[in-house]
Protein backbone atom coordinates (compact mmCIF):
# COMPACT_ATOMS: atom_id res chain seq x y z
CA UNK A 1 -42.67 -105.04 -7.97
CA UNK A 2 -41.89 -106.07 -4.60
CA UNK A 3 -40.75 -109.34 -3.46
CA UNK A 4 -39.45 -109.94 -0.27
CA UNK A 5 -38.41 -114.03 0.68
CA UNK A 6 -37.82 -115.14 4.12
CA UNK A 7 -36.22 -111.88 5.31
CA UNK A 8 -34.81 -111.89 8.97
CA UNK A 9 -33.27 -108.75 10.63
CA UNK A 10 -31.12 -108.84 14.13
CA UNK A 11 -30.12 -106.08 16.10
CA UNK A 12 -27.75 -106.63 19.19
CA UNK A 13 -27.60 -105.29 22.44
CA UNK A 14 -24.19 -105.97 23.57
CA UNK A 15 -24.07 -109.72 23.32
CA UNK A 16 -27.92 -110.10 23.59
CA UNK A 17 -29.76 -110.77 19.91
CA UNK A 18 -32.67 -108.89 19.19
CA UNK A 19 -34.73 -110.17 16.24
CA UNK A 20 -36.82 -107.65 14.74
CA UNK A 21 -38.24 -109.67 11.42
CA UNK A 22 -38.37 -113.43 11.68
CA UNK A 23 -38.64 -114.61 8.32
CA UNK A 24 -41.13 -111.89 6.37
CA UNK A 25 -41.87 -113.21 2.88
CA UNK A 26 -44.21 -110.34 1.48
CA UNK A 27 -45.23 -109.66 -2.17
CA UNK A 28 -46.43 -105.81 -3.22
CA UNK A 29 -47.61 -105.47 -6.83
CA UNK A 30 -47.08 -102.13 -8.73
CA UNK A 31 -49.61 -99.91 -8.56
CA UNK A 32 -50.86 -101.12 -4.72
CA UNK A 33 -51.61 -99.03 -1.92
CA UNK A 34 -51.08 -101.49 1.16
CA UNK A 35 -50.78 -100.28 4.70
CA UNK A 36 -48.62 -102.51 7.13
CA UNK A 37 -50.27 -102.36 10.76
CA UNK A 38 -48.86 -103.15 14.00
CA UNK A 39 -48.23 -102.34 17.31
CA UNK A 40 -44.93 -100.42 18.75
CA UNK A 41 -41.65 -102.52 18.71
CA UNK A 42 -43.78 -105.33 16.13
CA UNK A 43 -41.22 -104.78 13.59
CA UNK A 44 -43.25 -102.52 10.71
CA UNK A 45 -40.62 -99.26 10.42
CA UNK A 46 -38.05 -102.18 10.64
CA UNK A 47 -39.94 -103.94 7.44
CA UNK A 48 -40.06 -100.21 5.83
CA UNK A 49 -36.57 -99.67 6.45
CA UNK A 50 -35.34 -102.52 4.65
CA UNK A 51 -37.94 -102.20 1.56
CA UNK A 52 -36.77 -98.69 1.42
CA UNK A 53 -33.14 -99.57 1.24
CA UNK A 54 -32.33 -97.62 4.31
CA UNK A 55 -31.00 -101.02 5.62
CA UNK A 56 -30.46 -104.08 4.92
CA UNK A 57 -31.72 -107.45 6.25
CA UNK A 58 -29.56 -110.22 8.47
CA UNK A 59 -31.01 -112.60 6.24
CA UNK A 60 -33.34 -113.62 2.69
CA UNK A 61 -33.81 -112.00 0.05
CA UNK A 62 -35.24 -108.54 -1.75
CA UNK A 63 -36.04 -108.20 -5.01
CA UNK A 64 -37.16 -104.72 -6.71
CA UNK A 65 -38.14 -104.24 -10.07
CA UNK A 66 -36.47 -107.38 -11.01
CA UNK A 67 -32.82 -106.48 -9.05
CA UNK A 68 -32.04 -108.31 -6.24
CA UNK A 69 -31.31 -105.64 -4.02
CA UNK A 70 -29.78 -108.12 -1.31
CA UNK A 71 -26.56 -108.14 -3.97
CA UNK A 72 -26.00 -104.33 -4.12
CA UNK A 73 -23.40 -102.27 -2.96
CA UNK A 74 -23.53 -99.08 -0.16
CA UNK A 75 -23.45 -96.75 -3.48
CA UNK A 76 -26.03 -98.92 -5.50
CA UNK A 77 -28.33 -98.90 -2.34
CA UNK A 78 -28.08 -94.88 -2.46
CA UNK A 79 -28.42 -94.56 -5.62
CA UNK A 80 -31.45 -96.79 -5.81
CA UNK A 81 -33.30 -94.71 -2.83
CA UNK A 82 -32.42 -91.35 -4.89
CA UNK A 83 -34.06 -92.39 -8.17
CA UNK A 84 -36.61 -94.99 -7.08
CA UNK A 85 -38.43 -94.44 -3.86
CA UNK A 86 -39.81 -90.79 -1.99
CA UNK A 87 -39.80 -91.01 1.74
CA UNK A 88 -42.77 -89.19 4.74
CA UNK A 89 -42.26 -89.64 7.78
CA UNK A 90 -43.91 -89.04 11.09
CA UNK A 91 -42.15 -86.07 12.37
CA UNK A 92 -41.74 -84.25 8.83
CA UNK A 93 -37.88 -84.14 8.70
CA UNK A 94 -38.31 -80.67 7.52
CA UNK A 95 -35.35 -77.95 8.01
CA UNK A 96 -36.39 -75.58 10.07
CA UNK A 97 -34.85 -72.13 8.50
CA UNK A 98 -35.55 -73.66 5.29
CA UNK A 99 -38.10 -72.11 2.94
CA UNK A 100 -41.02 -75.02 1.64
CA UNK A 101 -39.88 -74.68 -1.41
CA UNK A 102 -35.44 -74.74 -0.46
CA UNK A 103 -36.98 -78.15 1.49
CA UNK A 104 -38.40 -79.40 -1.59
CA UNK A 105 -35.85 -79.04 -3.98
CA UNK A 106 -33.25 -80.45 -1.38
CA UNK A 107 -33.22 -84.30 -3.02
CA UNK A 108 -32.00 -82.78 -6.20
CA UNK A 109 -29.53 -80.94 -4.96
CA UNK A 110 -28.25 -84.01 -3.28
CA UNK A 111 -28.19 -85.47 -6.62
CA UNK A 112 -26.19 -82.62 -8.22
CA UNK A 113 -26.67 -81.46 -11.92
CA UNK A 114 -30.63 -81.15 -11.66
CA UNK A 115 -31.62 -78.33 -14.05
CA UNK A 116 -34.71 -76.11 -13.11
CA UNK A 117 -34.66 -77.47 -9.78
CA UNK A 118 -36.75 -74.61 -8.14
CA UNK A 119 -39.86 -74.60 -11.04
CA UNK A 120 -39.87 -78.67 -9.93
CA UNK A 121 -40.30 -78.16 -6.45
CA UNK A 122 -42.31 -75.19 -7.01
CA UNK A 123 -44.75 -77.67 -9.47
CA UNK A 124 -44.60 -80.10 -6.83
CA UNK A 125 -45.75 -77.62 -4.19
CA UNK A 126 -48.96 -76.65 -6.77
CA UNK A 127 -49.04 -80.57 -6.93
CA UNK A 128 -50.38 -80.87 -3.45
CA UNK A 129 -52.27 -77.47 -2.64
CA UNK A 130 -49.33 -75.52 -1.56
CA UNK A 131 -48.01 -73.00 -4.07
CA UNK A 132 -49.12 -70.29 -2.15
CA UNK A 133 -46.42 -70.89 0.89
CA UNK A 134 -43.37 -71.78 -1.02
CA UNK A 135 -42.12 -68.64 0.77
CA UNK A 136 -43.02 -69.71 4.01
CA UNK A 137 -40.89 -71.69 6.79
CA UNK A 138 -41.71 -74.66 8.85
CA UNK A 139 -42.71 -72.80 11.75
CA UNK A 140 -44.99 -70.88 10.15
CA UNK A 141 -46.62 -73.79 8.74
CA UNK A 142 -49.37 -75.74 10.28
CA UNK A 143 -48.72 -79.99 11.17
CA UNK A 144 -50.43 -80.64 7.78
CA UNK A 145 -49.01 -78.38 5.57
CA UNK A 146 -45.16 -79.23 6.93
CA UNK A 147 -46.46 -82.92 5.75
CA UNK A 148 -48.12 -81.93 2.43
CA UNK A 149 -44.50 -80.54 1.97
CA UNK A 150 -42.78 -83.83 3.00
CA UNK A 151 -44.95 -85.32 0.57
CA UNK A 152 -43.85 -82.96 -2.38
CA UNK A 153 -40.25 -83.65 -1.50
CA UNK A 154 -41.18 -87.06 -1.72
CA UNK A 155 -42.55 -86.30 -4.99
CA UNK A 156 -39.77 -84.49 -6.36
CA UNK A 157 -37.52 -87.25 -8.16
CA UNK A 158 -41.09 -88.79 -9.58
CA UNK A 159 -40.94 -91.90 -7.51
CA UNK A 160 -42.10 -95.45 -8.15
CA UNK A 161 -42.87 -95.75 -4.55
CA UNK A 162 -43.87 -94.07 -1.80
CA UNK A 163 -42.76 -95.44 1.81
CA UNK A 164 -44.67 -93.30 4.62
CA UNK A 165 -43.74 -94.14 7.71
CA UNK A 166 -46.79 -92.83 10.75
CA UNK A 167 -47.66 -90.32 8.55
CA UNK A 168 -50.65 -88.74 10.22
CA UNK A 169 -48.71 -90.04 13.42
CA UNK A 170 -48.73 -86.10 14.66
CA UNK A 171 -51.87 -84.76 12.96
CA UNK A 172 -55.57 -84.21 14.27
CA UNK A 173 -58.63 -85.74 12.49
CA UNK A 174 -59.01 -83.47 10.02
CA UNK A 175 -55.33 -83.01 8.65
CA UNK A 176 -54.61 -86.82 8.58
CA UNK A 177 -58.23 -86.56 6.78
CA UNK A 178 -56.16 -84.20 4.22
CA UNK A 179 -52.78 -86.02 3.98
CA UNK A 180 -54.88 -89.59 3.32
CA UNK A 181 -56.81 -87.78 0.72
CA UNK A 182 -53.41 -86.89 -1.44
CA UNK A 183 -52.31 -90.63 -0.55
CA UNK A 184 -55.61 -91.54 -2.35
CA UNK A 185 -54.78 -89.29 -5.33
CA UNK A 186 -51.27 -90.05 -5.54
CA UNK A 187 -52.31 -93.94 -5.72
CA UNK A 188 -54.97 -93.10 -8.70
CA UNK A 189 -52.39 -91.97 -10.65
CA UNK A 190 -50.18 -94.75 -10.26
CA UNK A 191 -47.85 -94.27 -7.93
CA UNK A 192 -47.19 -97.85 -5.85
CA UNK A 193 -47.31 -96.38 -1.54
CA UNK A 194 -46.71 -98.29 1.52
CA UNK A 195 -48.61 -96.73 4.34
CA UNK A 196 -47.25 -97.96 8.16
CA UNK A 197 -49.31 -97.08 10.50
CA UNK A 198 -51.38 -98.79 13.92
CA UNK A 199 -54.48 -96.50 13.63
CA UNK A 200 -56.56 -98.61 12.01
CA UNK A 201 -59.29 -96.37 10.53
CA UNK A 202 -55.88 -94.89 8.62
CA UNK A 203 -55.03 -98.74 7.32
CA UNK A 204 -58.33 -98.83 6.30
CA UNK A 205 -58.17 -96.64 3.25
CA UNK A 206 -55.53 -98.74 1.83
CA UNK A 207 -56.00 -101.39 -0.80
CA UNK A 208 -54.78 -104.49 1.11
CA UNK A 209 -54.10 -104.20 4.74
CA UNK A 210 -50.60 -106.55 6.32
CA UNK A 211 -50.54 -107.21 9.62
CA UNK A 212 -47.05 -107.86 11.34
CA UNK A 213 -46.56 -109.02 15.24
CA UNK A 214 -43.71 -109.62 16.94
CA UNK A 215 -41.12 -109.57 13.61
CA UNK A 216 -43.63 -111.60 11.76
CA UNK A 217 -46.44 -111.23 9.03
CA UNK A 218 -49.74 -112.89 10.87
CA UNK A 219 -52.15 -111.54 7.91
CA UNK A 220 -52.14 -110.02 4.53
């Protein structure tokens, strides 16, 4: 599903290079539930970026369900991360006078001509245990419920994969107990999810665990 050859990515600081990756070649089969681990500033969100198609590498090559994804355009990229991959992230990304349900829906209203739009973010909210607070905002949410949403927004456009960036990065014990519990059901029925994380109990409950320092893979 995933193939990703000799990838490099440089930032600059003024004139001063920054290598983030240094030459990642990675394979993730369909289907996988992998967890990339790492400290801060090793180069893992970098790595989940680039799969993700949020940005794109100095240097190699990225292949995705067969497309070389190095070769695409700004508005292929887009339209790739639209149909193909659902994004969590640490801090939720939630809007804050937004109902669950308006936060849902939002990906296919970015899409435009999405029929029944609320009934699929409303299934997606019964998906994960939420139908009850549709209604309800972000602030009257708890820190695992505002993520159980970002994971039915994630949901919304049916993914192939699911990129989760620190996902229990702001939870206690027993929420990140209930977000990795979803992961594990979401990954039963098929869906392909890359977990990054550097709590290793949470990398743990993944199929295969990768191990990245300093911009390169040391294990996987």
């Amino acid at each position: 599903m995933i193939e990703l050859e000799n990838i490099t990515k440089v930032y600059w600081r003024g004139k001063v290079e920054v290598p983030a990756l240094r030459g990642v070649t990675l394979s993730i089969t369909k289907g996988e539930m992998v967890a990339i681990i790492g400290a801060s500033g090793s180069g893992k969100s970098t790595l989940l970026n680039l799969i993700g198609c949020l940005d794109r590498p100095t240097s190699g090559r990225y292949i995705f369900d067969g497309v070389d994804v190095s070769r695409l355009n700004d508005n292929q990229l887009a339209e790739m991360r639209s149909g193909k991959f659902g994004f969590v992230f640490q801090d939720f990304n939630l809007l804050p006078r937004a109902t669950a349900l308006s936060n849902v829906e939002l990906p296919l209203i970015y899409m435009g001509g999405i029929h029944h739009r609320r009934e699929r973010a409303a299934e997606a909210l019964e998906r994960i245990g939420l139908g009850e607070r549709a209604d309800h905002k972000p602030t009257e949410l708890s820190g695992g419920e505002q993520q159980r949403v970002a994971i039915a927004r994630a949901l919304i456009n049916n993914p192939a994969l699911i990129l989760a960036d620190e996902p229990t990065g702001e939870l206690d014990t027993h929420s990140s107990a209930e977000i990795m519990a979803i992961f594990r059901e979401l990954h039963q029925e098929g869906i392909t999810i890359i977990l990054i994380t550097h709590e290793t109990n949470i990398a743990a409950q993944a199929q295969r665990i990768i191990r990245i320092q300093d911009g390169r893979i040391i294990s996987q």
